[in-house]
Protein backbone atom coordinates (compact mmCIF):
# COMPACT_ATOMS: atom_id res chain seq x y z
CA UNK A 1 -1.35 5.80 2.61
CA UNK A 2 -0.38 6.44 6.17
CA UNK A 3 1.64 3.23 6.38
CA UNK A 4 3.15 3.85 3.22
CA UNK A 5 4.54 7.31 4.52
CA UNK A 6 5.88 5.43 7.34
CA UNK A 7 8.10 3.27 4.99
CA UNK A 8 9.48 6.08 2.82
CA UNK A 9 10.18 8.09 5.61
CA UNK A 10 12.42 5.30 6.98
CA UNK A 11 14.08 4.62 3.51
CA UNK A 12 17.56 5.32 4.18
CA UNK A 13 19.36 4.80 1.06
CA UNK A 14 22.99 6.30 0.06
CA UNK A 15 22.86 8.65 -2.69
CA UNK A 16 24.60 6.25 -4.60
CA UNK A 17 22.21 3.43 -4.98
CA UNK A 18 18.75 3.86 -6.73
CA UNK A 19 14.97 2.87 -6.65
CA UNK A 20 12.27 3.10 -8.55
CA UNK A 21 9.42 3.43 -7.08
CA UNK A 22 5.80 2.81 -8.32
CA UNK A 23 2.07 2.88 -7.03
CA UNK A 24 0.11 3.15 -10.45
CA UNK A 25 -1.12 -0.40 -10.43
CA UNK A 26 -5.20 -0.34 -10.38
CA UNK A 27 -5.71 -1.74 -6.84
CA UNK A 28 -3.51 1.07 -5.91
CA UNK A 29 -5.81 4.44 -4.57
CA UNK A 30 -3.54 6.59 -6.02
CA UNK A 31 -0.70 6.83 -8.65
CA UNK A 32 2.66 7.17 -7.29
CA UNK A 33 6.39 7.64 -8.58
CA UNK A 34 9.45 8.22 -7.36
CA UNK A 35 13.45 7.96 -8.07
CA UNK A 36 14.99 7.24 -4.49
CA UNK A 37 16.39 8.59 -2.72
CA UNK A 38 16.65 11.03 -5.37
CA UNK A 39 12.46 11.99 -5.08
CA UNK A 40 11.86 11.28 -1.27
CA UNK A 41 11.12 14.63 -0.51
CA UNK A 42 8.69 15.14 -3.54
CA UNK A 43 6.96 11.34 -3.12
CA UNK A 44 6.79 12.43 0.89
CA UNK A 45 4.77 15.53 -0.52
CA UNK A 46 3.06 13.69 -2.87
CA UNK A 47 1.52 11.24 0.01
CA UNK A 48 0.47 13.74 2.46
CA UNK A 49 -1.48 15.86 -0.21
CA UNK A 50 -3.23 11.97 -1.14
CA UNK A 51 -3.75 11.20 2.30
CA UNK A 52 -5.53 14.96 2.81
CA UNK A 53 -7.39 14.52 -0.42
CA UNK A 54 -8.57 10.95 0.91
CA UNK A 55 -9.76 11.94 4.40
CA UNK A 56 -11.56 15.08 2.96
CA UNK A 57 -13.56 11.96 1.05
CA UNK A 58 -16.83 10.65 2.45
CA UNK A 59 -18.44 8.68 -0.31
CA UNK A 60 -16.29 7.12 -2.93
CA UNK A 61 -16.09 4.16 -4.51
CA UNK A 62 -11.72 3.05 -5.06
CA UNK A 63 -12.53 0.86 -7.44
CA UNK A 64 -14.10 3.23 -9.88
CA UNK A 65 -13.54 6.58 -9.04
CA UNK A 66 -11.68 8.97 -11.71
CA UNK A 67 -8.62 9.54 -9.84
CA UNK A 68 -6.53 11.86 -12.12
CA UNK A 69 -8.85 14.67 -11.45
């Protein structure tokens, strides 16, 4: 999640051109989505609170935890 911040946060892309952006693929920890550059502020939110949520973790299992509470 940290590396992914990295790349968004160097996503430089003119209001006129769009992305869609998506992270809701099972291997994935956690769901993303995003218009850019549209939602780079919100995904950017949306990132730290996972990476918070995922340090503050101890004993989980990725593959089979419930992630949408």
């Amino acid at each position: 999640m940290e590396e992914l911040k990295v790349i968004v946060e160097h996503l430089d892309l003119p209001e006129t051109e769009h992305m869609i952006f998506r992270s809701n693929h099972v291997s994935n920890y956690i769901r993303l989505a995003a218009t850019l550059p549209r939602d780079k502020e919100k995904l950017l939110a949306d990132i730290d609170e996972s990476i918070r949520y995922l340090k503050s973790k101890k004993n989980y299992d990725v593959y089979n935890h419930d992630w949408t509470k």
